[in-house]
C-alpha atoms as a PDB file:
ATOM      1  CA  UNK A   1     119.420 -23.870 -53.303  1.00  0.00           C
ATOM      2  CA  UNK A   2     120.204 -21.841 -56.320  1.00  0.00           C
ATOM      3  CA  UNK A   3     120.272 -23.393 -60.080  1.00  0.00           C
ATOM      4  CA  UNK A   4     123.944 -22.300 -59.681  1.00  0.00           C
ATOM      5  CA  UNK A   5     124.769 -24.167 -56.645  1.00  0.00           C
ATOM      6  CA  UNK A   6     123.173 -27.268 -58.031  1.00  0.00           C
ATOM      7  CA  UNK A   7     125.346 -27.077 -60.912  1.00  0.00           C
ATOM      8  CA  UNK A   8     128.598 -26.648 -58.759  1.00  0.00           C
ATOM      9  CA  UNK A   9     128.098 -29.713 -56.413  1.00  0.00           C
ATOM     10  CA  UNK A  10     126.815 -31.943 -59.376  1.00  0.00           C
ATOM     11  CA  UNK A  11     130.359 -30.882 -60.873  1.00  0.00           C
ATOM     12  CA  UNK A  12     132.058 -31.486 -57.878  1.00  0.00           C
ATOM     13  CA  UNK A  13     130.226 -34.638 -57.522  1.00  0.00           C
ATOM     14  CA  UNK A  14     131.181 -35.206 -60.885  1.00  0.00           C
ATOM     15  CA  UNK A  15     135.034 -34.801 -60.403  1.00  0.00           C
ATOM     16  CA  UNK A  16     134.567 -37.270 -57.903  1.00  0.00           C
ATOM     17  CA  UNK A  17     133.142 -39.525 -60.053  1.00  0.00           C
ATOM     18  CA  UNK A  18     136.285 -39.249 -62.495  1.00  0.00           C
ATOM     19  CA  UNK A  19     138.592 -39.706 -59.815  1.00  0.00           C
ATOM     20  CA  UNK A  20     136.950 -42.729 -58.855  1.00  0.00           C
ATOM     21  CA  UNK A  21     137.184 -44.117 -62.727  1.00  0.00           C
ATOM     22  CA  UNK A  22     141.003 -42.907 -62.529  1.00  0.00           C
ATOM     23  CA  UNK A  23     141.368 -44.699 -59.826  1.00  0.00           C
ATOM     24  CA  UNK A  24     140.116 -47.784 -61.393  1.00  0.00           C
ATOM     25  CA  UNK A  25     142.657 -50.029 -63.422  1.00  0.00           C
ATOM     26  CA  UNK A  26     139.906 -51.582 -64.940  1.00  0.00           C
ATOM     27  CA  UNK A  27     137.368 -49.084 -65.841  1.00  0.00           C
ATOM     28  CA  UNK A  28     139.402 -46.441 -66.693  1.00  0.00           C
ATOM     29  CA  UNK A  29     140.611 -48.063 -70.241  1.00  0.00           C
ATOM     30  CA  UNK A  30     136.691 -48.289 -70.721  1.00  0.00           C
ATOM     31  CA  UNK A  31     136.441 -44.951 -70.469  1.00  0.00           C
ATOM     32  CA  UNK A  32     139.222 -43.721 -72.538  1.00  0.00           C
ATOM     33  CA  UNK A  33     138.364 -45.863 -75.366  1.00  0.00           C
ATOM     34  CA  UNK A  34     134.072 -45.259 -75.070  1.00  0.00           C
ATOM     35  CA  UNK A  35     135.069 -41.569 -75.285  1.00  0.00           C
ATOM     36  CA  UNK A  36     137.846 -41.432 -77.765  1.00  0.00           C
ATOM     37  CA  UNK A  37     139.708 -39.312 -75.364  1.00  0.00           C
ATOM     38  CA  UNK A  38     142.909 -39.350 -73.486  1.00  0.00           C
ATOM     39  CA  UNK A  39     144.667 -38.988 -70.171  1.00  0.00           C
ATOM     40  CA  UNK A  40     146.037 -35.448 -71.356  1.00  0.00           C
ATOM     41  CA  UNK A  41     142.308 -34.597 -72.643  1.00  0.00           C
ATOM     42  CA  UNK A  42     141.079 -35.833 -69.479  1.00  0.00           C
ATOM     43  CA  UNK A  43     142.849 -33.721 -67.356  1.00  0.00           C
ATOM     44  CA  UNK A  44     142.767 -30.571 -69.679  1.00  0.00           C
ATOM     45  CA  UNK A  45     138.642 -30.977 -69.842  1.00  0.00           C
ATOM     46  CA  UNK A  46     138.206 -32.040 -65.867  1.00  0.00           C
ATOM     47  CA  UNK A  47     136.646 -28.528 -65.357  1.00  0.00           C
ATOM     48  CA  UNK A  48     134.211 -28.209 -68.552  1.00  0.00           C
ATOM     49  CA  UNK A  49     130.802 -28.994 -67.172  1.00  0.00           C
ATOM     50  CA  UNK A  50     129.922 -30.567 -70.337  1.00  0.00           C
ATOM     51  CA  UNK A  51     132.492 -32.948 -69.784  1.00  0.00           C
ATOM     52  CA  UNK A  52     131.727 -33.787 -66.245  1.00  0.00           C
ATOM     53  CA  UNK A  53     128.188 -34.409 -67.991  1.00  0.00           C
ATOM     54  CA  UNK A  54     129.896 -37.303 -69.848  1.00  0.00           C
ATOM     55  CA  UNK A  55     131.790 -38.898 -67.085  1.00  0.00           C
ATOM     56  CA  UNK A  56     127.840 -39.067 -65.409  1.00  0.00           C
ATOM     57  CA  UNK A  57     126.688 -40.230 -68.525  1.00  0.00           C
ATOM     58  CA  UNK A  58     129.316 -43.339 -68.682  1.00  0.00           C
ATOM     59  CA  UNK A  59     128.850 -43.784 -65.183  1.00  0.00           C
ATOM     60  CA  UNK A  60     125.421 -44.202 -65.454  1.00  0.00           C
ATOM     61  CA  UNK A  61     125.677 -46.791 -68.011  1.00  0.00           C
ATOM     62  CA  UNK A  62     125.941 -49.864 -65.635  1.00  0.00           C
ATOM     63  CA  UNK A  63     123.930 -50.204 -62.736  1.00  0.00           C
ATOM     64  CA  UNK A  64     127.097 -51.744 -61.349  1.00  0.00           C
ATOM     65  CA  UNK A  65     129.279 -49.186 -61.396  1.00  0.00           C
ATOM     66  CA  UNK A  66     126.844 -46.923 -60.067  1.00  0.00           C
ATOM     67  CA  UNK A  67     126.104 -49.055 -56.935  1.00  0.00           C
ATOM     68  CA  UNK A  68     129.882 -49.179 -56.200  1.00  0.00           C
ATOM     69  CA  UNK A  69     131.060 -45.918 -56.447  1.00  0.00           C
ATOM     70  CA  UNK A  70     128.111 -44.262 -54.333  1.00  0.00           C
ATOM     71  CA  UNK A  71     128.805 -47.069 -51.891  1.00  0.00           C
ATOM     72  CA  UNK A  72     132.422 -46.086 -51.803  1.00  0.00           C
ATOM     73  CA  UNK A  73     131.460 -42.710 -51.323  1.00  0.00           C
ATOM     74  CA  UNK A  74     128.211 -43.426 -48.931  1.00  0.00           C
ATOM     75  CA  UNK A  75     125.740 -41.571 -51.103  1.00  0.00           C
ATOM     76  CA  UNK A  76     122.433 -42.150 -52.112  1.00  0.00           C
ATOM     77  CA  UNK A  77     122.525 -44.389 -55.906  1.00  0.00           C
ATOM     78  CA  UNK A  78     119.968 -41.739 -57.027  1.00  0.00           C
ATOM     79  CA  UNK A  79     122.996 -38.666 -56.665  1.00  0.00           C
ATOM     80  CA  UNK A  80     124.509 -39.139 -59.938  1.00  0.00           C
ATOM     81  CA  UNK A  81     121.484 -39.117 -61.897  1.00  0.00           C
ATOM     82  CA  UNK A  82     120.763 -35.776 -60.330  1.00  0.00           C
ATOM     83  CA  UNK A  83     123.998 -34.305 -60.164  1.00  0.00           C
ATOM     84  CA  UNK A  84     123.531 -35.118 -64.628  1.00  0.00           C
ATOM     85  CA  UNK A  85     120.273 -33.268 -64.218  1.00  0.00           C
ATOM     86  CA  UNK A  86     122.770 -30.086 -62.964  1.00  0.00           C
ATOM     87  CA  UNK A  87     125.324 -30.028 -65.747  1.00  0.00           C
ATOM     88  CA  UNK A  88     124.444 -29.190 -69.506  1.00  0.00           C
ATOM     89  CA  UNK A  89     122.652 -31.284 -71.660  1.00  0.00           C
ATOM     90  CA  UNK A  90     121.064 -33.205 -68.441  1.00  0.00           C
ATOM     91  CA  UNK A  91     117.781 -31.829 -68.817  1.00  0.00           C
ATOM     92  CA  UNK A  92     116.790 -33.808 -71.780  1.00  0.00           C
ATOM     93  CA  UNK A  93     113.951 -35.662 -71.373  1.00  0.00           C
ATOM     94  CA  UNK A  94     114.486 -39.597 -70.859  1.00  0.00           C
ATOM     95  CA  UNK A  95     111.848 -41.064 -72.866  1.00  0.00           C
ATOM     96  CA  UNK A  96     112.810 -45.012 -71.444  1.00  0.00           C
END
């Protein structure tokens, strides 16, 4: 697989991801307010692949929310750390 296909389905996989925050009454206030943006900025940025970086990044922060979204979505809990591998500013190294 190309570097460029990589980077499309980690974006797409990403966009999945932030429809599975909107969809979430409770975790989507989380989001707005950890990022400072809103529903307009959310859905004017939803194809910047830096952004879709973010919505990884927040994802990622709870083992939690990881575990239920790829088991909503039957993927493997490793996927979204990938897919952030994919989009910019995902290949810096984690030193933890």
């Amino acid at each position: 697989m190309t570097l460029n296909g990589q980077s499309e389905q980690a974006q797409e996989l990403a966009l999945d991801a932030l429809g599975w925050l909107a969809s979430s009454d409770d975790l989507i206030p989380v989001f707005l307010n950890s990022t400072g943006a809103s529903i307009d900025d959310v859905r004017a940025q939803a194809g910047d692949p830096a952004f879709l970086g973010s919505v990884l990044d927040f994802l990622m922060m709870d083992d939690a929310w990881v575990i239920a979204f790829c088991d909503s979505r039957g993927i493997d809990y490793a996927r979204p750390m990938q897919a952030r591998q994919a989009l910019p500013g995902g290949d810096l190294p984690n030193w933890t």
